[in-house]
PDB file of N, CA and C in Angstrom:
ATOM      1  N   UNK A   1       0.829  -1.200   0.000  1.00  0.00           N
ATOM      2  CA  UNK A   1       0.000   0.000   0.000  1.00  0.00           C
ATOM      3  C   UNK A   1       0.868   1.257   0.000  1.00  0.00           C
ATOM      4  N   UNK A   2       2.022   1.252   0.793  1.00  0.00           N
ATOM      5  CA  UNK A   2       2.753   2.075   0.978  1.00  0.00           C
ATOM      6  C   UNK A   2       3.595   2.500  -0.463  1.00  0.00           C
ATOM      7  N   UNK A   3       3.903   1.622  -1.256  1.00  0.00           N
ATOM      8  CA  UNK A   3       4.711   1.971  -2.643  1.00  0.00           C
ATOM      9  C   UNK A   3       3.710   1.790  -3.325  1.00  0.00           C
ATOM     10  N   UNK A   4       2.269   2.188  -3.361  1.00  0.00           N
ATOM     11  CA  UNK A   4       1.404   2.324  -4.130  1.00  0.00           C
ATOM     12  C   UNK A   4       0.855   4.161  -4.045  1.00  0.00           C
ATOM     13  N   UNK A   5       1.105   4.189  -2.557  1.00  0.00           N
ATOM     14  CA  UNK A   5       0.673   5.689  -2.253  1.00  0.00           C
ATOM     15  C   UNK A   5       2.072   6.368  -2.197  1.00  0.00           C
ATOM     16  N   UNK A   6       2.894   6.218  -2.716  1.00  0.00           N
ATOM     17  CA  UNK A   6       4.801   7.390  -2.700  1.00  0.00           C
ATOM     18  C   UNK A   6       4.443   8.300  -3.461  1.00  0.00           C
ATOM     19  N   UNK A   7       3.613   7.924  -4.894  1.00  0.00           N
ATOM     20  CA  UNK A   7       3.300   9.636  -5.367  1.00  0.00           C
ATOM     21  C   UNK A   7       2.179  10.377  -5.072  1.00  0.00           C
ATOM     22  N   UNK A   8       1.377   9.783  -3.938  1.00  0.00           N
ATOM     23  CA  UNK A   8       0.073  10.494  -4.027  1.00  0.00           C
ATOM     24  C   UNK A   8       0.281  11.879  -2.838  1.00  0.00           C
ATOM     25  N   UNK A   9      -0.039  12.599  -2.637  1.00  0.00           N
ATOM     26  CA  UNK A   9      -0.025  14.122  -2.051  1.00  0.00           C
ATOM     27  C   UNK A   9      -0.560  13.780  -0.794  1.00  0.00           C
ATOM     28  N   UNK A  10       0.129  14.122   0.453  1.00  0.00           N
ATOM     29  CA  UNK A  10      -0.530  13.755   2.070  1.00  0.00           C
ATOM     30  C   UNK A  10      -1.070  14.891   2.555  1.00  0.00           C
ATOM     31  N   UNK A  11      -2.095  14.509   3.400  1.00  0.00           N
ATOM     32  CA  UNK A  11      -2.865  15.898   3.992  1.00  0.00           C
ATOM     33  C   UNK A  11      -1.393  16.526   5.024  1.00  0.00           C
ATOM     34  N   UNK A  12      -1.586  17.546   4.659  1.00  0.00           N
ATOM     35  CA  UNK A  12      -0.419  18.586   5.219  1.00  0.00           C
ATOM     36  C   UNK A  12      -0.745  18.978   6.666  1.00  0.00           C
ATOM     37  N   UNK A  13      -1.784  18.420   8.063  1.00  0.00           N
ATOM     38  CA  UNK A  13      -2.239  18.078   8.821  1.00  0.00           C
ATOM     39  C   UNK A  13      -2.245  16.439   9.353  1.00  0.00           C
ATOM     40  N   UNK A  14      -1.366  16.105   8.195  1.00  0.00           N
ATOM     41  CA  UNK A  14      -0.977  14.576   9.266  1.00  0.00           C
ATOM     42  C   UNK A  14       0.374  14.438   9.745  1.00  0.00           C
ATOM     43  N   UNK A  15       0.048  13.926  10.734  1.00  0.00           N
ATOM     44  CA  UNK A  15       1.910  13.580  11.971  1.00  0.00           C
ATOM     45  C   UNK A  15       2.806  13.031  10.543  1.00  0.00           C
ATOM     46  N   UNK A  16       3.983  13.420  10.694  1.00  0.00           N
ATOM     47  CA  UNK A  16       4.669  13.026   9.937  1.00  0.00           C
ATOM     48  C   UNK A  16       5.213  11.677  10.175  1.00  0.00           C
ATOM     49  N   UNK A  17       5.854  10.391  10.032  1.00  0.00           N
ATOM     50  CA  UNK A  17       6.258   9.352  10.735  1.00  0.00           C
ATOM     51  C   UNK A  17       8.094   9.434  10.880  1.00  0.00           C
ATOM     52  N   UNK A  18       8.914   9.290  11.843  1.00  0.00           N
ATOM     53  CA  UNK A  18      10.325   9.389  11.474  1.00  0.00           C
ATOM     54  C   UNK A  18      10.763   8.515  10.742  1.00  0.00           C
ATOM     55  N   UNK A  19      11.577   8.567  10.230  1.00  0.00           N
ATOM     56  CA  UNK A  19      12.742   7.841   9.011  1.00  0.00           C
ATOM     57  C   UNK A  19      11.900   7.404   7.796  1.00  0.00           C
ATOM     58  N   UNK A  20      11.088   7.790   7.558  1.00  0.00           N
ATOM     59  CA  UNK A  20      10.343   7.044   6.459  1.00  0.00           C
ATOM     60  C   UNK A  20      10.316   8.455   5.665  1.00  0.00           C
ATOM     61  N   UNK A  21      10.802   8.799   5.161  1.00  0.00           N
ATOM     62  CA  UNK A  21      11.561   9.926   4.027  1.00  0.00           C
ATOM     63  C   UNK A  21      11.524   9.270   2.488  1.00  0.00           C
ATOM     64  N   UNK A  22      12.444   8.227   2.677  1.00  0.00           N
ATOM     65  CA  UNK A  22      12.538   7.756   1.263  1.00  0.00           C
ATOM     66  C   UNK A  22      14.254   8.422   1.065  1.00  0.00           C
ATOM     67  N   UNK A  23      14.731   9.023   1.667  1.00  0.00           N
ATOM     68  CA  UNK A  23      16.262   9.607   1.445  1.00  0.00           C
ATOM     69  C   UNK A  23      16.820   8.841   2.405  1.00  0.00           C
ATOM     70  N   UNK A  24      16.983   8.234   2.590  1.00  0.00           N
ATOM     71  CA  UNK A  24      17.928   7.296   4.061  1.00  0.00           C
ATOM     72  C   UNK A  24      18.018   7.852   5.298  1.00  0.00           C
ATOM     73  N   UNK A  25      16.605   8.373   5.790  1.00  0.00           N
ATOM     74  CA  UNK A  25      16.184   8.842   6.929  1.00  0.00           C
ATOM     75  C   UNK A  25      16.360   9.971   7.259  1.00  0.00           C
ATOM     76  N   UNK A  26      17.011  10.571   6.076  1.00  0.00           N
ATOM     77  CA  UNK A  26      16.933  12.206   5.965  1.00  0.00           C
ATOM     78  C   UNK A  26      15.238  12.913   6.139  1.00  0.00           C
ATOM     79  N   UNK A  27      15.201  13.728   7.105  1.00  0.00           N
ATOM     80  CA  UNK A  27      14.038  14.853   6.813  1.00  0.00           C
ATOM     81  C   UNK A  27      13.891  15.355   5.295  1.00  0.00           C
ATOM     82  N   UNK A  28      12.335  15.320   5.014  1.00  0.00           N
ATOM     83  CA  UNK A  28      12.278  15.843   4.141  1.00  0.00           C
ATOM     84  C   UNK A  28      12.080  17.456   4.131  1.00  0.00           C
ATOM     85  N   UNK A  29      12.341  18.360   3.310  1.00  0.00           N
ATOM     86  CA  UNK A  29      12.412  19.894   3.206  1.00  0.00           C
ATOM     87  C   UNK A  29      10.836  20.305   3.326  1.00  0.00           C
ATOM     88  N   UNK A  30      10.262  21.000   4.390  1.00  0.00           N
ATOM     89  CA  UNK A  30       9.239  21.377   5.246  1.00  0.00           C
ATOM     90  C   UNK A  30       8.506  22.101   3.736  1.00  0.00           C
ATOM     91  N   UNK A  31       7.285  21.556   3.944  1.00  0.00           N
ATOM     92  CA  UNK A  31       5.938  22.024   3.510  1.00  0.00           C
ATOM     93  C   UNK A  31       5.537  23.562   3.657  1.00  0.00           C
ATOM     94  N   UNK A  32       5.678  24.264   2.505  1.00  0.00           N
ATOM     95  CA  UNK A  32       5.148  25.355   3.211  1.00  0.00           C
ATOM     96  C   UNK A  32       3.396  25.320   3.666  1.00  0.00           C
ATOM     97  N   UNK A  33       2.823  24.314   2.659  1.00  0.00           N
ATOM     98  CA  UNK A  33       1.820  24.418   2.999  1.00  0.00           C
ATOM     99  C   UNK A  33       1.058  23.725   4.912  1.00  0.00           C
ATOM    100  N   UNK A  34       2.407  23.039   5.323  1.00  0.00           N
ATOM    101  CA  UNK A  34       2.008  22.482   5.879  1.00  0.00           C
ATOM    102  C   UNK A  34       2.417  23.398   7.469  1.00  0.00           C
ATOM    103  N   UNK A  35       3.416  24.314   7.190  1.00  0.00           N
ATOM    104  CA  UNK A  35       3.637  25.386   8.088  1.00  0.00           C
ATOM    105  C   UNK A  35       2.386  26.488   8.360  1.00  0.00           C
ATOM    106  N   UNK A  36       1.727  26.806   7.109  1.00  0.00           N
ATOM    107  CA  UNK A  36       0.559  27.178   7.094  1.00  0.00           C
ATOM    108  C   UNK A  36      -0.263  27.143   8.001  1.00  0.00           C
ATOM    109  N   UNK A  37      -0.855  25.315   7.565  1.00  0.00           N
ATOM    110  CA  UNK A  37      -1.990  25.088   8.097  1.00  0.00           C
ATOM    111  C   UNK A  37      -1.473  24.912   9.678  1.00  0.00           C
ATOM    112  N   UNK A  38      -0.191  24.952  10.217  1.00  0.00           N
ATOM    113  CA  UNK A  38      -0.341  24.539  11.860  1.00  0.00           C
ATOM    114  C   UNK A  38      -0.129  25.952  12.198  1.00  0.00           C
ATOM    115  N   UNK A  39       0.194  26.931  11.594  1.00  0.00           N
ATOM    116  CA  UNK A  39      -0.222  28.316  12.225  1.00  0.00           C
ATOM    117  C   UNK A  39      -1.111  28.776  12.460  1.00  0.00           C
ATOM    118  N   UNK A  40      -2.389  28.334  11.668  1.00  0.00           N
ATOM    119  CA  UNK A  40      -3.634  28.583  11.351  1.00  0.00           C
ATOM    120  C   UNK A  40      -4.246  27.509  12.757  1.00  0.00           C
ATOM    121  N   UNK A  41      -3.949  26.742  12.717  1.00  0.00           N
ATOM    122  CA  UNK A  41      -4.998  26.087  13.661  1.00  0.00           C
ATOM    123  C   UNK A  41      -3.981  25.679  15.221  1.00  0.00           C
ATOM    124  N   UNK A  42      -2.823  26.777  15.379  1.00  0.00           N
ATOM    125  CA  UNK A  42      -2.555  27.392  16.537  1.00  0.00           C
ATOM    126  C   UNK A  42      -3.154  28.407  17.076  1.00  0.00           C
ATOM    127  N   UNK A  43      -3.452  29.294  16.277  1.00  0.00           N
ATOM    128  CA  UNK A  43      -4.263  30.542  16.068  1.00  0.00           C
ATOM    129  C   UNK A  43      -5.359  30.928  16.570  1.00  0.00           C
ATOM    130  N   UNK A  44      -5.710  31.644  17.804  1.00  0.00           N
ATOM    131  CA  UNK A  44      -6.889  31.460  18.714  1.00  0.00           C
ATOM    132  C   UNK A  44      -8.403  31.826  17.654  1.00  0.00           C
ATOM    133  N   UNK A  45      -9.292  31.728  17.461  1.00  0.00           N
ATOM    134  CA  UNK A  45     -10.305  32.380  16.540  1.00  0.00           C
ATOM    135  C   UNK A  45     -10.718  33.567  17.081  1.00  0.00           C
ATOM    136  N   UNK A  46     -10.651  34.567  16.357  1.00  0.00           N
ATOM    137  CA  UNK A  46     -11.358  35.858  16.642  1.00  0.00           C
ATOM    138  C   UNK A  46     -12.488  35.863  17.049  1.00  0.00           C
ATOM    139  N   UNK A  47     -12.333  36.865  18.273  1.00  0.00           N
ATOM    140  CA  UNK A  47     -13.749  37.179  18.952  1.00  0.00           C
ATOM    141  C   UNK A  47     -14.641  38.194  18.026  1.00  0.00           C
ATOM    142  N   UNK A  48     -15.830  37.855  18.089  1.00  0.00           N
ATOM    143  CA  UNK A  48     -16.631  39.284  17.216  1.00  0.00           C
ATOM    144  C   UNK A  48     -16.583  40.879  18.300  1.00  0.00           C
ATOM    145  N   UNK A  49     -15.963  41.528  17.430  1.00  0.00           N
ATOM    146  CA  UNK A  49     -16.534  43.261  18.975  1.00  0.00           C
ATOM    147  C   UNK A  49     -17.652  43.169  19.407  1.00  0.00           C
ATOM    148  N   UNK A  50     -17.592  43.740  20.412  1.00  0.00           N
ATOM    149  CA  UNK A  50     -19.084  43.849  21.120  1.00  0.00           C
ATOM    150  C   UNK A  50     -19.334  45.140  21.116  1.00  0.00           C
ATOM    151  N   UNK A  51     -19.888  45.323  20.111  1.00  0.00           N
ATOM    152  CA  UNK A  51     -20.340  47.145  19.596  1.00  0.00           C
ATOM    153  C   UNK A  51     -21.721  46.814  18.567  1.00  0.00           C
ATOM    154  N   UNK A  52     -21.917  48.086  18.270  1.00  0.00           N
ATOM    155  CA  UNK A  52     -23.201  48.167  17.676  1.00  0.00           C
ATOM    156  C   UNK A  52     -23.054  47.137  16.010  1.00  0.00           C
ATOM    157  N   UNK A  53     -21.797  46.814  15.896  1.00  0.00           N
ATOM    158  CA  UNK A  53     -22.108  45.947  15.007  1.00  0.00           C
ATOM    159  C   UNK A  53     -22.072  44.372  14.690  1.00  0.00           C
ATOM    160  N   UNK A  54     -21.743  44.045  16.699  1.00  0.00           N
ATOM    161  CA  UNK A  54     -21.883  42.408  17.081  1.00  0.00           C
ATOM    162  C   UNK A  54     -23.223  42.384  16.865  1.00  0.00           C
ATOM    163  N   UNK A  55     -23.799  43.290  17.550  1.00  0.00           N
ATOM    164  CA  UNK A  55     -25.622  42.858  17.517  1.00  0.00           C
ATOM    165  C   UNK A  55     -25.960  42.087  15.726  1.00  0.00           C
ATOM    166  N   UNK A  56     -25.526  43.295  15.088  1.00  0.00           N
ATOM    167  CA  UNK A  56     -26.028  43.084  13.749  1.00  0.00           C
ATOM    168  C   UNK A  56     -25.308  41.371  13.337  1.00  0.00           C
ATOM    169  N   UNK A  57     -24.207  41.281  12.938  1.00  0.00           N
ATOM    170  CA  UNK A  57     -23.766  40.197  12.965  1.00  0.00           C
ATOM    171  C   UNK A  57     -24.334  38.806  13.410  1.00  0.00           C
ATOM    172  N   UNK A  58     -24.873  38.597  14.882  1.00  0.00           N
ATOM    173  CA  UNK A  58     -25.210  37.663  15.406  1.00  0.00           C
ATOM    174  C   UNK A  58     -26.677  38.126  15.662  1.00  0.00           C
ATOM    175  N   UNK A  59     -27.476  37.063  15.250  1.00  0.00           N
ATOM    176  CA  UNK A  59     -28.985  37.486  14.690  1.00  0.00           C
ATOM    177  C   UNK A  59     -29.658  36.185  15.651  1.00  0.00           C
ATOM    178  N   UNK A  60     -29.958  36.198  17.227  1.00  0.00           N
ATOM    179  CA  UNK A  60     -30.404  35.357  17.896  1.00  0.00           C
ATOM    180  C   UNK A  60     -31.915  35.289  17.823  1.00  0.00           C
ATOM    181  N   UNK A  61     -32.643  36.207  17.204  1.00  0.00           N
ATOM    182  CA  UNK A  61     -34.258  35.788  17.212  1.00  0.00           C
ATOM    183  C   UNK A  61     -34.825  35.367  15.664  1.00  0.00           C
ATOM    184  N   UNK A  62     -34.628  34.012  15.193  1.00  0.00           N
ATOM    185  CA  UNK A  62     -34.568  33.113  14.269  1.00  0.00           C
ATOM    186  C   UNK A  62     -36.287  33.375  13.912  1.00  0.00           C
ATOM    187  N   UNK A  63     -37.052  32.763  13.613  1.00  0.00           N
ATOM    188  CA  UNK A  63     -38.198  32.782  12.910  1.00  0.00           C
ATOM    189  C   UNK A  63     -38.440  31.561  13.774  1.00  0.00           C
ATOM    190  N   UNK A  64     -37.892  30.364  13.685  1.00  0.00           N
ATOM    191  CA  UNK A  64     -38.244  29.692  14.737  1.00  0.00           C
ATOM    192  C   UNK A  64     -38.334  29.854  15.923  1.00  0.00           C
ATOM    193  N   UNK A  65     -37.062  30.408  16.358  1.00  0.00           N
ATOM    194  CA  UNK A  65     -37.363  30.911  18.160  1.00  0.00           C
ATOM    195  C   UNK A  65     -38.412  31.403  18.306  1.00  0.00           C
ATOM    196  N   UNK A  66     -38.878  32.821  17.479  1.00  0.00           N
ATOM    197  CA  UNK A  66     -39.706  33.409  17.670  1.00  0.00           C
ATOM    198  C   UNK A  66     -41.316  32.565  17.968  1.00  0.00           C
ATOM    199  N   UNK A  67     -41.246  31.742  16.368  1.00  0.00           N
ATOM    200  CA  UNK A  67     -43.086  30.943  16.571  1.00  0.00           C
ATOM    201  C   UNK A  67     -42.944  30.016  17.930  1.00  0.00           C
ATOM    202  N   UNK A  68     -41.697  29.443  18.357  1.00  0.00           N
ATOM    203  CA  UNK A  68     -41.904  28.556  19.085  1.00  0.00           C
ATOM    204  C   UNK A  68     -41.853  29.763  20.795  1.00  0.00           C
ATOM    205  N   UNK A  69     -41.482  30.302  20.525  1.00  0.00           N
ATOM    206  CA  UNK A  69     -41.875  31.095  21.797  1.00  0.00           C
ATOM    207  C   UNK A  69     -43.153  31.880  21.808  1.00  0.00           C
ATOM    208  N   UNK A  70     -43.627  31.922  20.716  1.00  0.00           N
ATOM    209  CA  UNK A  70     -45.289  32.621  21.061  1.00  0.00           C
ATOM    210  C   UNK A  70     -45.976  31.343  21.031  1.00  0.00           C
ATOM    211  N   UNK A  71     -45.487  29.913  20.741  1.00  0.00           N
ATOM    212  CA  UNK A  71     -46.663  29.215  21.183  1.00  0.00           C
ATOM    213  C   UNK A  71     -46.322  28.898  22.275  1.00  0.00           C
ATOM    214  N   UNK A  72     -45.341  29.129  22.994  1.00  0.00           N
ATOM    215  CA  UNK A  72     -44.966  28.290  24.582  1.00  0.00           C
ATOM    216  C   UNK A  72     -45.812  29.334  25.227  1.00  0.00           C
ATOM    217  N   UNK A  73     -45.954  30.809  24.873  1.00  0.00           N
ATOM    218  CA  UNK A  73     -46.779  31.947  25.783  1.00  0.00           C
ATOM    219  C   UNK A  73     -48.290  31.670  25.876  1.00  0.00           C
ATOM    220  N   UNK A  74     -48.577  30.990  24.480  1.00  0.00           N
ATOM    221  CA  UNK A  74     -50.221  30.804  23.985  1.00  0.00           C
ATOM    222  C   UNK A  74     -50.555  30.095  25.280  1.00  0.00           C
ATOM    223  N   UNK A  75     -49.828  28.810  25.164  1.00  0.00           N
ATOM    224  CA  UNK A  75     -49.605  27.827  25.595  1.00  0.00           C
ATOM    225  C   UNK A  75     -50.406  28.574  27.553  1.00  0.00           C
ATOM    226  N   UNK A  76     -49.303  28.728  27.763  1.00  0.00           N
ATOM    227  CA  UNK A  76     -49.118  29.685  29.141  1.00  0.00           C
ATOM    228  C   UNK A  76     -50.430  30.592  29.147  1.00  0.00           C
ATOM    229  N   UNK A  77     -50.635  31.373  28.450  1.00  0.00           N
ATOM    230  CA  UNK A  77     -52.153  32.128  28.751  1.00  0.00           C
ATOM    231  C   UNK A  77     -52.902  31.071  28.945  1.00  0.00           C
ATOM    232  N   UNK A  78     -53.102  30.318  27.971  1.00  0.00           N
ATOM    233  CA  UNK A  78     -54.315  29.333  27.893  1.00  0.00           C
ATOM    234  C   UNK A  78     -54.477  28.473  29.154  1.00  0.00           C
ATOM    235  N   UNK A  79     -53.446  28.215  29.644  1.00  0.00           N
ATOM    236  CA  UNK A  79     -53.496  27.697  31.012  1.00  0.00           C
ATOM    237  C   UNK A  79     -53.910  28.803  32.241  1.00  0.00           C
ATOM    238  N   UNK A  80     -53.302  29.985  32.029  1.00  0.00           N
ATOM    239  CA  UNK A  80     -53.734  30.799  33.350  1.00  0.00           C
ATOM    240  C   UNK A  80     -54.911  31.070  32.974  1.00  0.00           C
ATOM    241  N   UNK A  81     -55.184  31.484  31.938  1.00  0.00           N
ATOM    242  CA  UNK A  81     -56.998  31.291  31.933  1.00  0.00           C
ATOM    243  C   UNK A  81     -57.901  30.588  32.313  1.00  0.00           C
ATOM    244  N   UNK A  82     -57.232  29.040  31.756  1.00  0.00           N
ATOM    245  CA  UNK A  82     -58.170  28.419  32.738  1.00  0.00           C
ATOM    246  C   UNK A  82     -58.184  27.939  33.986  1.00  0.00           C
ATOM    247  N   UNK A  83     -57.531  28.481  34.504  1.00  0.00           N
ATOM    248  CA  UNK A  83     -57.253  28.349  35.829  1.00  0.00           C
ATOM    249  C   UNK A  83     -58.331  29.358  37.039  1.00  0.00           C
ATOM    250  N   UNK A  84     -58.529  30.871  35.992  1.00  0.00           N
ATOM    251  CA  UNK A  84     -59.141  31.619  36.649  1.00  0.00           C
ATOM    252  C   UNK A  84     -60.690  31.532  35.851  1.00  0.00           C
ATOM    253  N   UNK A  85     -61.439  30.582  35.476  1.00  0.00           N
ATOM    254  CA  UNK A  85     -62.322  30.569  34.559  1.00  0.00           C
ATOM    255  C   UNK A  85     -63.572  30.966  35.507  1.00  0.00           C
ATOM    256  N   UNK A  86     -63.663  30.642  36.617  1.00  0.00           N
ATOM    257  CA  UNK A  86     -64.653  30.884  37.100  1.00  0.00           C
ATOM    258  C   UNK A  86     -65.014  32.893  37.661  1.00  0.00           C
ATOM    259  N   UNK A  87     -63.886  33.510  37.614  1.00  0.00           N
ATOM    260  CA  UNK A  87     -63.808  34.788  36.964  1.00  0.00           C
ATOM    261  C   UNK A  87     -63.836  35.231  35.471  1.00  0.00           C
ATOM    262  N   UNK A  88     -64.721  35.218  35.246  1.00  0.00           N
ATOM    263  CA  UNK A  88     -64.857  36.029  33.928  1.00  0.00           C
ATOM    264  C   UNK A  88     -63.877  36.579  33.096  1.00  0.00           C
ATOM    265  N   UNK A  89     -64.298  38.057  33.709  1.00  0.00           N
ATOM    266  CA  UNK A  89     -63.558  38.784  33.056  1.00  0.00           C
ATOM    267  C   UNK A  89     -62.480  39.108  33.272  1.00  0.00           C
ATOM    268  N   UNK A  90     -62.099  38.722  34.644  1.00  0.00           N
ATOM    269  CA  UNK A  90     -60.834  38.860  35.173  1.00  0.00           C
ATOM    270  C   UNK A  90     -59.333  37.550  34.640  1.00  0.00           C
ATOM    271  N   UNK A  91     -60.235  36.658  34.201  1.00  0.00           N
ATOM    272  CA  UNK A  91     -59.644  35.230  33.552  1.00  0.00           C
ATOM    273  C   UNK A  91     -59.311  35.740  32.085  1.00  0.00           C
ATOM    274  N   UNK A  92     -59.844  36.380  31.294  1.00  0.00           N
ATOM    275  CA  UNK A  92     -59.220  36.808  29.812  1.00  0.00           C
ATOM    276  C   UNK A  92     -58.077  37.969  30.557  1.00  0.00           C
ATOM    277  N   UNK A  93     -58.297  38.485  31.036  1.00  0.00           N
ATOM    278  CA  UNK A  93     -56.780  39.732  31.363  1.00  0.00           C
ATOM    279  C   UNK A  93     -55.831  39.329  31.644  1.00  0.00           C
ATOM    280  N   UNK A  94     -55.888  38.280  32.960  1.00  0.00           N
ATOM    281  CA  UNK A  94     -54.952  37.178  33.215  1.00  0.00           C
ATOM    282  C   UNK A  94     -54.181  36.253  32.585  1.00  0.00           C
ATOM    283  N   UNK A  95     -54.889  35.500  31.503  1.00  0.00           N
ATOM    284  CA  UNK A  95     -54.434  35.014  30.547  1.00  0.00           C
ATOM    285  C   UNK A  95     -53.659  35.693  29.209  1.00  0.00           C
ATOM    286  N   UNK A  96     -54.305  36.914  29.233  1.00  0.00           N
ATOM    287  CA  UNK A  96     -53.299  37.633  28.276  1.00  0.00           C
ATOM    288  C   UNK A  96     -52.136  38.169  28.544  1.00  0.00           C
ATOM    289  N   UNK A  97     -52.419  38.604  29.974  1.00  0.00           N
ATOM    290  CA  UNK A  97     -50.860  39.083  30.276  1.00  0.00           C
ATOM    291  C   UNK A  97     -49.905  37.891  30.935  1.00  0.00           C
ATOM    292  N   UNK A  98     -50.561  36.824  31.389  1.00  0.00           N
ATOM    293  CA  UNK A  98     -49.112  35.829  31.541  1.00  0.00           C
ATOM    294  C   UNK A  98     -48.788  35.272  30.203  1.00  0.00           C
ATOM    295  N   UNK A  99     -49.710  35.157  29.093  1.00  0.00           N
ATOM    296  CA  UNK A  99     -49.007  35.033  27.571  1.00  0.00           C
ATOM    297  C   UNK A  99     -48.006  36.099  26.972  1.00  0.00           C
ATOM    298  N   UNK A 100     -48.239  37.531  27.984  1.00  0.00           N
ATOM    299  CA  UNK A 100     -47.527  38.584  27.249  1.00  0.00           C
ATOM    300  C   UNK A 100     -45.943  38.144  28.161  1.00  0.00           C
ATOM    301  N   UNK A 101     -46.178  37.923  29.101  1.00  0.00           N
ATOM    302  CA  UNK A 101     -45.164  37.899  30.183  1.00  0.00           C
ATOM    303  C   UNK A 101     -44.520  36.797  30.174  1.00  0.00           C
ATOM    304  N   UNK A 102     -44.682  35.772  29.579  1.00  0.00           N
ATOM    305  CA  UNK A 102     -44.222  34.353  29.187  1.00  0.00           C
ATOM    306  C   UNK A 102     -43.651  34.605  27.966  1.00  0.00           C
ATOM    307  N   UNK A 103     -44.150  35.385  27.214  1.00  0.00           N
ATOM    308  CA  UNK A 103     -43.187  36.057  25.529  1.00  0.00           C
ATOM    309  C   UNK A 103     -41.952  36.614  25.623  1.00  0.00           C
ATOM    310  N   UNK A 104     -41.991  37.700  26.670  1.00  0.00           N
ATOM    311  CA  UNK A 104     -41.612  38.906  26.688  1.00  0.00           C
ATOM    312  C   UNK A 104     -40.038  37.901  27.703  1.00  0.00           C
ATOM    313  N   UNK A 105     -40.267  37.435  28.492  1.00  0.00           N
ATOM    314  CA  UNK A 105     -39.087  36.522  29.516  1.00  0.00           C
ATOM    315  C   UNK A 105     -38.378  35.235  28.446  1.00  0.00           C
ATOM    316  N   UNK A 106     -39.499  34.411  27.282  1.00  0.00           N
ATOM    317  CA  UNK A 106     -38.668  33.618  26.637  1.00  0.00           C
ATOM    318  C   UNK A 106     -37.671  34.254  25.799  1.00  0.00           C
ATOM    319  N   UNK A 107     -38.220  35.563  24.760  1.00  0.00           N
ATOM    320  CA  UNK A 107     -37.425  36.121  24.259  1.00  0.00           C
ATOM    321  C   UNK A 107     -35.972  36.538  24.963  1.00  0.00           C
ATOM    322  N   UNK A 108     -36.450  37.394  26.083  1.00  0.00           N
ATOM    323  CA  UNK A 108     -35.317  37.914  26.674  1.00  0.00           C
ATOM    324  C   UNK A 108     -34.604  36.832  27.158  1.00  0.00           C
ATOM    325  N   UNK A 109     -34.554  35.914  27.649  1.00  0.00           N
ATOM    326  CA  UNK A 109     -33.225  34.998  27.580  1.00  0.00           C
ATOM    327  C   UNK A 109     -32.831  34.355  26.691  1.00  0.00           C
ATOM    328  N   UNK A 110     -33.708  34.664  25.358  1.00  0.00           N
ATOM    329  CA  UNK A 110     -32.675  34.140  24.076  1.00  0.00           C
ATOM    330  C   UNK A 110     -31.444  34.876  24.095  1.00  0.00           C
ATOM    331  N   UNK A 111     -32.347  36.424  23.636  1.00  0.00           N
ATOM    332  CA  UNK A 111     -31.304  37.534  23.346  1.00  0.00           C
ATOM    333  C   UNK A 111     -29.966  37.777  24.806  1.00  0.00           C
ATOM    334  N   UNK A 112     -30.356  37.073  26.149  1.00  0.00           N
ATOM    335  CA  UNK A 112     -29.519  37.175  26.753  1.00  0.00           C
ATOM    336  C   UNK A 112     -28.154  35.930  26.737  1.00  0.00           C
ATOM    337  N   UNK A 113     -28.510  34.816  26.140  1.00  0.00           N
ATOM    338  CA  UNK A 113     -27.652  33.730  26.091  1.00  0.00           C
ATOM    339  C   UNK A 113     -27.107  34.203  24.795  1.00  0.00           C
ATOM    340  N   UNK A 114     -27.377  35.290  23.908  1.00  0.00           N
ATOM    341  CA  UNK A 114     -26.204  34.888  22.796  1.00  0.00           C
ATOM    342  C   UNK A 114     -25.492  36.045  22.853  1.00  0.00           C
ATOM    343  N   UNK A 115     -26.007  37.116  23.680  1.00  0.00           N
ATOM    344  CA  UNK A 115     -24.712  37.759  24.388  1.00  0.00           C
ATOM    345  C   UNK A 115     -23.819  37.395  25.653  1.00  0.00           C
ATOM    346  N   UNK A 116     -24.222  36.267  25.994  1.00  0.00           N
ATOM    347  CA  UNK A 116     -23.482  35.648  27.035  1.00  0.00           C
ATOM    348  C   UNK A 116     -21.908  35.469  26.059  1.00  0.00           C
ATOM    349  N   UNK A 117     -20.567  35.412  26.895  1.00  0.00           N
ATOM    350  CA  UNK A 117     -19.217  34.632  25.867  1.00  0.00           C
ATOM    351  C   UNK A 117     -19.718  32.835  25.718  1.00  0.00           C
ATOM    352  N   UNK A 118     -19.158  32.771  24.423  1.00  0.00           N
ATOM    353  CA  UNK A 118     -19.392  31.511  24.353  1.00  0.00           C
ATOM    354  C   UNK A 118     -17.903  30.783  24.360  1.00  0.00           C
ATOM    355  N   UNK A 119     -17.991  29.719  25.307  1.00  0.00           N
ATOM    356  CA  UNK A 119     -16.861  28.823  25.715  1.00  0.00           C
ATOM    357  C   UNK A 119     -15.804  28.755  24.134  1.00  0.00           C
ATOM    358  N   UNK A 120     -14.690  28.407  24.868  1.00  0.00           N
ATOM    359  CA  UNK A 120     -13.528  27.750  23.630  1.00  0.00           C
ATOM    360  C   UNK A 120     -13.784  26.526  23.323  1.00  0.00           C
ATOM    361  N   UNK A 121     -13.911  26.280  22.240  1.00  0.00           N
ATOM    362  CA  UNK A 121     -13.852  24.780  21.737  1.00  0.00           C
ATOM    363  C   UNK A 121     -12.753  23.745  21.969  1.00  0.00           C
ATOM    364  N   UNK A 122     -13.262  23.175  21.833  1.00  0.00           N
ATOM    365  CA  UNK A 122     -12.301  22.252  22.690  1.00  0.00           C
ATOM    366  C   UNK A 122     -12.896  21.627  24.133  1.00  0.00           C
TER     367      UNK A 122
END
């Protein structure tokens, strides 16, 4: 396998093995490409600024978050409503504002977890 693969091109990200050169255990003359890529993935990843144009950049209220957080609120009115059903009118107010207040708290800890730092990989 090995004198089948001598001319084929190695990922420039694999361990090199010692003495297996092919020159009588001479090193072979360094890759630039391969100096490259281990600078590059020494290289910590850039943080985004946290200025008026991280917001823009990182876009945490998706179309999904959003429907799925107005039905978790629906959800939530519809329960405090019926909870107070035997009040009337006081049971629709109730229910609308713990749906508003169940919206208004899911959102805000979206938008607060994706300004939270997010861990290093690894």
């Amino acid at each position: 396998y090995q004198r089948m693969m001598r001319g084929a091109e190695q990922d420039p990200l694999a361990p090199r093995r010692p003495g297996r050169s092919g020159r009588g255990g001479s090193r072979p003359a360094p890759d630039p490409r391969v100096a490259d890529a281990r600078q590059r993935a020494s290289r910590p990843a850039s943080q985004p600024s946290r200025g008026e144009d991280a917001e823009k950049e990182s876009v945490p209220l998706t179309a999904r978050i959003v429907v799925r957080s107005l039905l978790i609120a629906a959800l939530v009115g519809y329960l405090a409503f019926s909870l107070q059903w035997p009040n009337m009118p006081f049971a629709l107010y109730f229910g609308i504002g713990a749906g508003v207040v169940a919206a208004a708290l899911l959102i805000a800890l979206r938008r607060v977890q994706f300004r939270m730092p997010q861990p290093p990989p690894g």
